[in-house]
C-alpha atoms as a PDB file:
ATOM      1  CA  UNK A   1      16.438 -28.072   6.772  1.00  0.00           C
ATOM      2  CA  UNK A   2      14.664 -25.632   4.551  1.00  0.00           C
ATOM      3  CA  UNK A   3      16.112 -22.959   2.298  1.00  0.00           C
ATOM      4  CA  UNK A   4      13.994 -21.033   1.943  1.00  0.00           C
ATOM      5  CA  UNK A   5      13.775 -17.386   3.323  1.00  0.00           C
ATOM      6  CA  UNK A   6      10.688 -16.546   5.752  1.00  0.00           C
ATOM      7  CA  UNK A   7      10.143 -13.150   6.676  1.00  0.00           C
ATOM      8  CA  UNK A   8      10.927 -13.020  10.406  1.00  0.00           C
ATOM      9  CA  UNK A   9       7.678 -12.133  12.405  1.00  0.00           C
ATOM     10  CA  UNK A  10       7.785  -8.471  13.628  1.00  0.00           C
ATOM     11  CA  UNK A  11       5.686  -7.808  16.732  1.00  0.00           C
ATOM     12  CA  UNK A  12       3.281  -4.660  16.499  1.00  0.00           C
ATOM     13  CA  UNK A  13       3.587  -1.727  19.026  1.00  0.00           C
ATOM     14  CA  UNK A  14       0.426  -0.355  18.089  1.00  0.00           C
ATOM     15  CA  UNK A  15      -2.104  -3.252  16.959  1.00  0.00           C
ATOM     16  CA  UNK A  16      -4.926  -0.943  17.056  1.00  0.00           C
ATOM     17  CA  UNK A  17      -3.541   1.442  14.690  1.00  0.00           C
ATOM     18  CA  UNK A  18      -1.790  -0.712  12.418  1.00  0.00           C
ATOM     19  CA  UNK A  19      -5.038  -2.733  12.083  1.00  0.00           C
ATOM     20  CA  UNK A  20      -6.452   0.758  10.706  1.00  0.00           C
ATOM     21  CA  UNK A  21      -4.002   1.309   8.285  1.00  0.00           C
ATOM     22  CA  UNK A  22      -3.535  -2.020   7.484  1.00  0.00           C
ATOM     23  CA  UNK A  23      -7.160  -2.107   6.950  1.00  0.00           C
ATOM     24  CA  UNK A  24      -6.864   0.485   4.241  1.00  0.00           C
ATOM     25  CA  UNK A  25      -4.149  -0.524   2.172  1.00  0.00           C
ATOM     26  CA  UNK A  26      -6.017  -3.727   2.054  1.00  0.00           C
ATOM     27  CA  UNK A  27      -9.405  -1.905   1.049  1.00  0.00           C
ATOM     28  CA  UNK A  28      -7.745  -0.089  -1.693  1.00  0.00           C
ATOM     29  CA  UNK A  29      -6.364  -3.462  -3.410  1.00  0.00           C
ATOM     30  CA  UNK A  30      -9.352  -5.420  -2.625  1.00  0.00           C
ATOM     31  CA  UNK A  31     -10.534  -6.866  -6.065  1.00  0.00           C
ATOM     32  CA  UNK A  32     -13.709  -4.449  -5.726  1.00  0.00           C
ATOM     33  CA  UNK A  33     -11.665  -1.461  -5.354  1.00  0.00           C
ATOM     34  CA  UNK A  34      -8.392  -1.632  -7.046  1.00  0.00           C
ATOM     35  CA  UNK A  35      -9.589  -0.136 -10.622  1.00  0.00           C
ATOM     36  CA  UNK A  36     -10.993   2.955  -8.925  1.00  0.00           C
ATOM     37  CA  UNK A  37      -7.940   3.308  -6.797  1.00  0.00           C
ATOM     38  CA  UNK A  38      -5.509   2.839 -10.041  1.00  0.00           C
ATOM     39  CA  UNK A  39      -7.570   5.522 -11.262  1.00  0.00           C
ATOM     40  CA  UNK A  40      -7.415   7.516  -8.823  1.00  0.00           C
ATOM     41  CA  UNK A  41      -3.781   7.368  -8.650  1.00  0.00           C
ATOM     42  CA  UNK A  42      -3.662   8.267 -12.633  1.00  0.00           C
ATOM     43  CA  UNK A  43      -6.155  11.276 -12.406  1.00  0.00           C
ATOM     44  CA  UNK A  44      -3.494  12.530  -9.322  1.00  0.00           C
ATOM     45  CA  UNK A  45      -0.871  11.761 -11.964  1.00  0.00           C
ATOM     46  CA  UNK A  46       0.745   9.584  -9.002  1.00  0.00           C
ATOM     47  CA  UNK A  47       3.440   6.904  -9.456  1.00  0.00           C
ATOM     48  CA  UNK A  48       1.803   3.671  -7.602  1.00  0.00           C
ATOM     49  CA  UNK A  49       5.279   2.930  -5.690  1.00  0.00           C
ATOM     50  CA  UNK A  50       5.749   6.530  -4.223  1.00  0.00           C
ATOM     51  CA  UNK A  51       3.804   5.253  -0.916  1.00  0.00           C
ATOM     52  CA  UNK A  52       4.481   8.405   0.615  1.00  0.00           C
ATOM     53  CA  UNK A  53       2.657  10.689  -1.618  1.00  0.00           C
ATOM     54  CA  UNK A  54       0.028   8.197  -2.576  1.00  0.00           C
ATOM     55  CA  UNK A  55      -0.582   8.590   1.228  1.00  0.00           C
ATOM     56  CA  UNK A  56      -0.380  12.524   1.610  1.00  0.00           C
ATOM     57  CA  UNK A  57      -2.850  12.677  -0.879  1.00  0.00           C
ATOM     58  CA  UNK A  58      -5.575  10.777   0.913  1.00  0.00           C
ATOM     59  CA  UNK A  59      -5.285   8.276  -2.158  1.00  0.00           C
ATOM     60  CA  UNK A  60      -5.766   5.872   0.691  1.00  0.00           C
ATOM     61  CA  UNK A  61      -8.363   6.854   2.486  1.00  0.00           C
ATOM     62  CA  UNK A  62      -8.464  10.544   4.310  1.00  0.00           C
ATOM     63  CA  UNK A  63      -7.633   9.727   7.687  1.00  0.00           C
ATOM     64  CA  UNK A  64      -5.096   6.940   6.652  1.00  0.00           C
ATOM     65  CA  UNK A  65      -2.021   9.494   7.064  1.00  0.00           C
ATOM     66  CA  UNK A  66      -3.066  10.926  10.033  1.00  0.00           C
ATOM     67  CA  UNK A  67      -3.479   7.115  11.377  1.00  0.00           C
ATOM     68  CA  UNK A  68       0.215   6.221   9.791  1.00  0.00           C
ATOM     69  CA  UNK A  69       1.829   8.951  11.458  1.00  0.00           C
ATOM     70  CA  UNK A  70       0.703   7.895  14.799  1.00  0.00           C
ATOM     71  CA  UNK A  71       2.613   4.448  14.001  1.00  0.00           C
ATOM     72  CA  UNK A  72       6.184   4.110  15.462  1.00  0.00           C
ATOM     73  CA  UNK A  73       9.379   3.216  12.360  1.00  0.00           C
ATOM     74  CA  UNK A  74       8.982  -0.515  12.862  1.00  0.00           C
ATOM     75  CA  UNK A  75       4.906  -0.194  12.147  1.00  0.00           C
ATOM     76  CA  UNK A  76       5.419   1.948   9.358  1.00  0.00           C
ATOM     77  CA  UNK A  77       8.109  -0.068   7.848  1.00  0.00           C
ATOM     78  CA  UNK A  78       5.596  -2.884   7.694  1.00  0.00           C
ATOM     79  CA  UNK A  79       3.039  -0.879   6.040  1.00  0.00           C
ATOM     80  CA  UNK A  80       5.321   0.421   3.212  1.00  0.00           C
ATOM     81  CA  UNK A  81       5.865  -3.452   2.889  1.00  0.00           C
ATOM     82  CA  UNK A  82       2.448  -4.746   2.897  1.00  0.00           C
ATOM     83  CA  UNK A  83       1.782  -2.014   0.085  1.00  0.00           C
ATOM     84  CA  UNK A  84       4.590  -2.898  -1.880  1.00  0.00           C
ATOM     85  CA  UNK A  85       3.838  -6.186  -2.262  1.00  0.00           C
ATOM     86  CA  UNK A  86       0.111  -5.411  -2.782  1.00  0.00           C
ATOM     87  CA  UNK A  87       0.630  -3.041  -5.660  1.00  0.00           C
ATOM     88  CA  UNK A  88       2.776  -5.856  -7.137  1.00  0.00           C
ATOM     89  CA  UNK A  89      -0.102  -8.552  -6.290  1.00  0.00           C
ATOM     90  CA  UNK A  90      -2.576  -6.317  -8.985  1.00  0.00           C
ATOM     91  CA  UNK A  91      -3.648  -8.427 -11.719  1.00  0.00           C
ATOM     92  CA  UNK A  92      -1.916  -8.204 -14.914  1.00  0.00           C
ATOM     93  CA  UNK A  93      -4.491  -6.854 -16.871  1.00  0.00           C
ATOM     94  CA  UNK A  94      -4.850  -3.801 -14.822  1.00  0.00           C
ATOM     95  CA  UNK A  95      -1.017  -3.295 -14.380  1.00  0.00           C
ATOM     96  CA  UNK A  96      -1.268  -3.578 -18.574  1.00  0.00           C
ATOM     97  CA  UNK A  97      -4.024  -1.015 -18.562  1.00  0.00           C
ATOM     98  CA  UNK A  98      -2.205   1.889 -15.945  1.00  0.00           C
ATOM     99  CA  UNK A  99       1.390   1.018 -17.631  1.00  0.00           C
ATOM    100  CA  UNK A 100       2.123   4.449 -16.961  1.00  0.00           C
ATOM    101  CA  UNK A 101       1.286   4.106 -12.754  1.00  0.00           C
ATOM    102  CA  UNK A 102       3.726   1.156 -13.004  1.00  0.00           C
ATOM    103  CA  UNK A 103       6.996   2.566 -14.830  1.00  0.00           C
ATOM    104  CA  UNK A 104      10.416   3.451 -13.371  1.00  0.00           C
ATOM    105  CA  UNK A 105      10.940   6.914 -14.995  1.00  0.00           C
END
């Protein structure tokens, strides 16, 4: 018997979309690409875990809202996640360097 927690598996109502959006979160903390997207986020003067506005402001790619919107609660709620833990999967040298992005204030 195992105690640990897993994550239940959540099916997706829209794989086609999700895979989009999915795709783009992804993009943006690919080891390529996350600098210029924490930079990004600091010339917007952007906190990194306000997902919503990060979105808005086509920080994530300019079709990405448009694509999010078009993704039912369950979807969405699964996106938030996947960027949550993403943002929180950025190496520790560049969560030193854009402190600021990072802090709760």
């Amino acid at each position: 018997m195992s105690s640990l927690y897993q994550q239940p598996v959540l099916t997706v109502s829209d794989p086609e979309t999700f895979s989009k959006v999915k795709s783009a979160v992804e993009a943006s903390f690919s080891s390529s690409r996350v600098a210029d997207f924490l930079k990004s986020l600091e010339r917007s003067k952007l906190r990194i875990r306000d997902f919503e506005t990060v979105l808005g402001k086509g920080n994530l790619g300019a079709a990405t809202q448009a694509e999010y919107n078009k993704l039912g609660n369950s979807d969405q709620g699964q996106i938030r996640e996947l960027y949550l833990a993403s943002l929180e999967q950025v190496a520790p040298e560049l969560r030193e360097k854009f402190f600021k992005l990072y802090a709760y204030y």
